[in-house]
N, C-alpha and C. Protein backbone atom coordinates (compact mmCIF):
# COMPACT_ATOMS: atom_id res chain seq x y z
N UNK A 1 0.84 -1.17 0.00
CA UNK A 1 0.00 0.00 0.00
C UNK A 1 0.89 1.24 0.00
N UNK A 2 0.14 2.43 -0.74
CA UNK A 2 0.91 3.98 -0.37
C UNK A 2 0.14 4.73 -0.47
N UNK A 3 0.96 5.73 0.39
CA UNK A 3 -0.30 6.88 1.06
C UNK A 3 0.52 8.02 0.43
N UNK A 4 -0.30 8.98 0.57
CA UNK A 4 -0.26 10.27 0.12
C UNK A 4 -0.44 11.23 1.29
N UNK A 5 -0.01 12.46 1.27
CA UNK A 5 -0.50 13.13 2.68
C UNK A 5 -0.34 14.65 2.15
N UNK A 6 -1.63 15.49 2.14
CA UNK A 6 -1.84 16.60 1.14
C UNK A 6 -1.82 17.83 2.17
N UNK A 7 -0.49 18.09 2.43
CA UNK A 7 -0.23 18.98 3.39
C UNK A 7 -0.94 20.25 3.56
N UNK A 8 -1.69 20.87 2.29
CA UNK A 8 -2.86 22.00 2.51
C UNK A 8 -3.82 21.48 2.94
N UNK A 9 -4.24 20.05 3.15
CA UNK A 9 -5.68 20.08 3.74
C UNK A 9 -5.25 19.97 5.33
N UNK A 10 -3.97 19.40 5.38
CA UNK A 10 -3.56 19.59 6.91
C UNK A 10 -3.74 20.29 8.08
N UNK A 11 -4.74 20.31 8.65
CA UNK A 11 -5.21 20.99 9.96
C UNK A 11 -4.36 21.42 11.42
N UNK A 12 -2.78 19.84 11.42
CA UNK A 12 -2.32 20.47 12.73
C UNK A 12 -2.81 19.25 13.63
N UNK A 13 -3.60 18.84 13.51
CA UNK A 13 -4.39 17.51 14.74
C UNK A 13 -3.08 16.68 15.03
N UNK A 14 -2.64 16.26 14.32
CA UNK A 14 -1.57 15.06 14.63
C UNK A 14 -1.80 13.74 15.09
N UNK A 15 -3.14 13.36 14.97
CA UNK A 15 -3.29 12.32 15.12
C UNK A 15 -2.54 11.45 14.12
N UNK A 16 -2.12 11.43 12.83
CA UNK A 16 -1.56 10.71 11.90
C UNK A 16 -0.24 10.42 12.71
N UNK A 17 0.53 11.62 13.42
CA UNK A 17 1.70 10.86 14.06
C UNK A 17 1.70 10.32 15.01
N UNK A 18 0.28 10.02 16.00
CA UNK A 18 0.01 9.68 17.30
C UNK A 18 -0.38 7.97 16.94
N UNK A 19 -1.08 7.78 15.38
CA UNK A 19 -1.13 6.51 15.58
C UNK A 19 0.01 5.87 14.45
N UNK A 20 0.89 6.58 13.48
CA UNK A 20 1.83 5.96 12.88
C UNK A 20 3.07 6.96 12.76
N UNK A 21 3.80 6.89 13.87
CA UNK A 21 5.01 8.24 14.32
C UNK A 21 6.26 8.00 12.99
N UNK A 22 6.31 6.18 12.83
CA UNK A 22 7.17 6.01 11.78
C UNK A 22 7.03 6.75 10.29
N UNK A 23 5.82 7.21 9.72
CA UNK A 23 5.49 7.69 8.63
C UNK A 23 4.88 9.02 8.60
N UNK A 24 4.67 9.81 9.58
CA UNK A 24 4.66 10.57 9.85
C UNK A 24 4.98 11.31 10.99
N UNK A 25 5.42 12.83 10.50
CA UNK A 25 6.56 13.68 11.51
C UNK A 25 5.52 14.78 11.20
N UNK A 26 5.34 15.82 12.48
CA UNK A 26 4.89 16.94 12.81
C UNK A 26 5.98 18.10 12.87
N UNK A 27 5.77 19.28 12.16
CA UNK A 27 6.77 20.35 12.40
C UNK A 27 6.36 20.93 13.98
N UNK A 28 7.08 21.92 14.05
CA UNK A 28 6.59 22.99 14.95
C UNK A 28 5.21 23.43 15.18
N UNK A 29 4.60 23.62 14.44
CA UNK A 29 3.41 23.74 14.42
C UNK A 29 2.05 23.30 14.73
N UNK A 30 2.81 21.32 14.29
CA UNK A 30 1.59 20.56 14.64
C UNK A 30 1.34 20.07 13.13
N UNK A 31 2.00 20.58 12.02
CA UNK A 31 1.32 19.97 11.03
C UNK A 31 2.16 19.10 10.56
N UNK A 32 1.67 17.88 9.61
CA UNK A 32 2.48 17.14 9.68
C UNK A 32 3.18 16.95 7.83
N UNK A 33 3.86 16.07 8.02
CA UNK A 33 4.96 15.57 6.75
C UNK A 33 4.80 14.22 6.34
N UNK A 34 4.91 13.81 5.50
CA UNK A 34 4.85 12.33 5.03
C UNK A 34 6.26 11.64 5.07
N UNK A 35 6.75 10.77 6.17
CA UNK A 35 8.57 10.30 6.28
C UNK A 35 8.25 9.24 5.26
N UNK A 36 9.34 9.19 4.46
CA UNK A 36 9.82 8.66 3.48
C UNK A 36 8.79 8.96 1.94
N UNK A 37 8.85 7.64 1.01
CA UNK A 37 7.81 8.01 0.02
C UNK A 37 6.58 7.39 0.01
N UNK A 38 5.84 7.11 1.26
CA UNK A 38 4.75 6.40 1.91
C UNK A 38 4.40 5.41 1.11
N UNK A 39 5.43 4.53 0.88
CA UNK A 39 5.39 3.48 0.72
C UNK A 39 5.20 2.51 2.31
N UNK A 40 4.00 1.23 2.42
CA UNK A 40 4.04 1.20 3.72
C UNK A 40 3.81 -0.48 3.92
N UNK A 41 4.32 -1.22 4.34
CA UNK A 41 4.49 -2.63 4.46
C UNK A 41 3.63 -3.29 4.52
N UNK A 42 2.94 -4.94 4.96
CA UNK A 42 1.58 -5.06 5.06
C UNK A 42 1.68 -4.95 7.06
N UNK A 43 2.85 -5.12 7.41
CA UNK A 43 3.08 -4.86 9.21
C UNK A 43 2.11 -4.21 9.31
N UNK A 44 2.85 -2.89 8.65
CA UNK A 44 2.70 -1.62 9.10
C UNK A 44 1.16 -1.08 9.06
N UNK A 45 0.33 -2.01 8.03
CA UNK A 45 -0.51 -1.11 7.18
C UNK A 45 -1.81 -1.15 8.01
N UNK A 46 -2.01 -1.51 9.68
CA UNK A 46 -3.29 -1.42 10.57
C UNK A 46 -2.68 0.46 10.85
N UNK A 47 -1.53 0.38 11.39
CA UNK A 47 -1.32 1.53 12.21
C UNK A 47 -1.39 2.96 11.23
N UNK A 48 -1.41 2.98 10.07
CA UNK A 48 -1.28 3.55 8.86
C UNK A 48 -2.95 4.16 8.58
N UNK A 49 -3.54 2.71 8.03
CA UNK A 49 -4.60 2.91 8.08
C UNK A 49 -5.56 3.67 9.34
N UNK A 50 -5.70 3.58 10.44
CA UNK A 50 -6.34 4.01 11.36
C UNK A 50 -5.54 5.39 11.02
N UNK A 51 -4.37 5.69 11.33
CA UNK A 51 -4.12 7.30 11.08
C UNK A 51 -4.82 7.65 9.64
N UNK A 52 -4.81 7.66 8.39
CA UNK A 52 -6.41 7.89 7.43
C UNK A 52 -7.52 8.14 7.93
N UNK A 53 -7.71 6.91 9.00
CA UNK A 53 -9.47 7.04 9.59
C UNK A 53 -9.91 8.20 10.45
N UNK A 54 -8.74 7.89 11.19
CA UNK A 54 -8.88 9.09 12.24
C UNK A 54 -8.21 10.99 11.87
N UNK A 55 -8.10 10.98 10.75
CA UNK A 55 -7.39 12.07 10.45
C UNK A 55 -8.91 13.05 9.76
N UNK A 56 -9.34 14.01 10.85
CA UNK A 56 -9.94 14.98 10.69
C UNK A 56 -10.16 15.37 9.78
N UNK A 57 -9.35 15.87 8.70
CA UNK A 57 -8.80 16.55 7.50
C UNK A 57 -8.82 15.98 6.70
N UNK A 58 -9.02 15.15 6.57
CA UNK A 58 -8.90 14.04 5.29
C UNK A 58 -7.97 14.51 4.28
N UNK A 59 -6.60 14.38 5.11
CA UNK A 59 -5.48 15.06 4.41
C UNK A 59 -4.68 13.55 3.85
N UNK A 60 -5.08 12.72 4.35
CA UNK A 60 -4.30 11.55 4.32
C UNK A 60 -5.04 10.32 3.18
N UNK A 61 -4.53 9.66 2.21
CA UNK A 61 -4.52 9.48 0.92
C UNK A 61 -4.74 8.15 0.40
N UNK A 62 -5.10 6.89 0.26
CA UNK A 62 -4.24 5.80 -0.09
C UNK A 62 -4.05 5.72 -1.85
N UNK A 63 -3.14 5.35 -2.17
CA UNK A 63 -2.72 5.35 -3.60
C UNK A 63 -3.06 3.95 -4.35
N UNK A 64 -2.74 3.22 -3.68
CA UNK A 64 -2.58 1.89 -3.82
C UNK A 64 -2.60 1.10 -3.02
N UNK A 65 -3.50 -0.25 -3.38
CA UNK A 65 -3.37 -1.32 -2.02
C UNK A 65 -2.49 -2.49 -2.87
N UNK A 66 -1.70 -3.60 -1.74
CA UNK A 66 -1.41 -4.29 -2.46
C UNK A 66 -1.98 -5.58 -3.49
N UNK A 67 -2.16 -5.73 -4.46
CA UNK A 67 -3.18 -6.80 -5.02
C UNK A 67 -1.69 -7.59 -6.03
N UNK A 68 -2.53 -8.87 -5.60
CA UNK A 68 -1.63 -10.04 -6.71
C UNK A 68 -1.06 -9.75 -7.86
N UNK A 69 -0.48 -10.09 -8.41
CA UNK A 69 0.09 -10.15 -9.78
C UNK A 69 -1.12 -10.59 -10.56
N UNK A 70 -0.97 -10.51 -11.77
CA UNK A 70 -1.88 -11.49 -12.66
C UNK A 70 -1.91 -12.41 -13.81
């Protein structure tokens, strides 16, 4: 899976780094950044997902899920 994270709709909440701190970083401010190129593992992809769900702003994106070859 990969996420996207559209820093103008960004509000500042920070919940995205409260439930996935690895993929997302907050400035000074409170608003946040997308760490790395949100590319995101299948581990990773409960703690990921819930930061999407819970993100106020619906600043947060998915691009792609992973699906089989064909």
């Amino acid at each position: 899976m990969r996420v996207r994270l559209d820093r103008t709709l960004c509000d500042g909440f920070g919940t995205c780094a409260k439930h996935a701190a690895q993929y997302f970083s907050l400035d000074d401010w409170g608003y946040a950044s997308l760490v790395g190129d949100g590319t995101v593992p299948p581990e990773d992809r409960p703690a990921v997902l819930r930061a999407l769900l819970d993100c106020p702003a619906h600043a947060i994106v998915e691009l792609t899920d992973d699906l089989p070859p064909h």
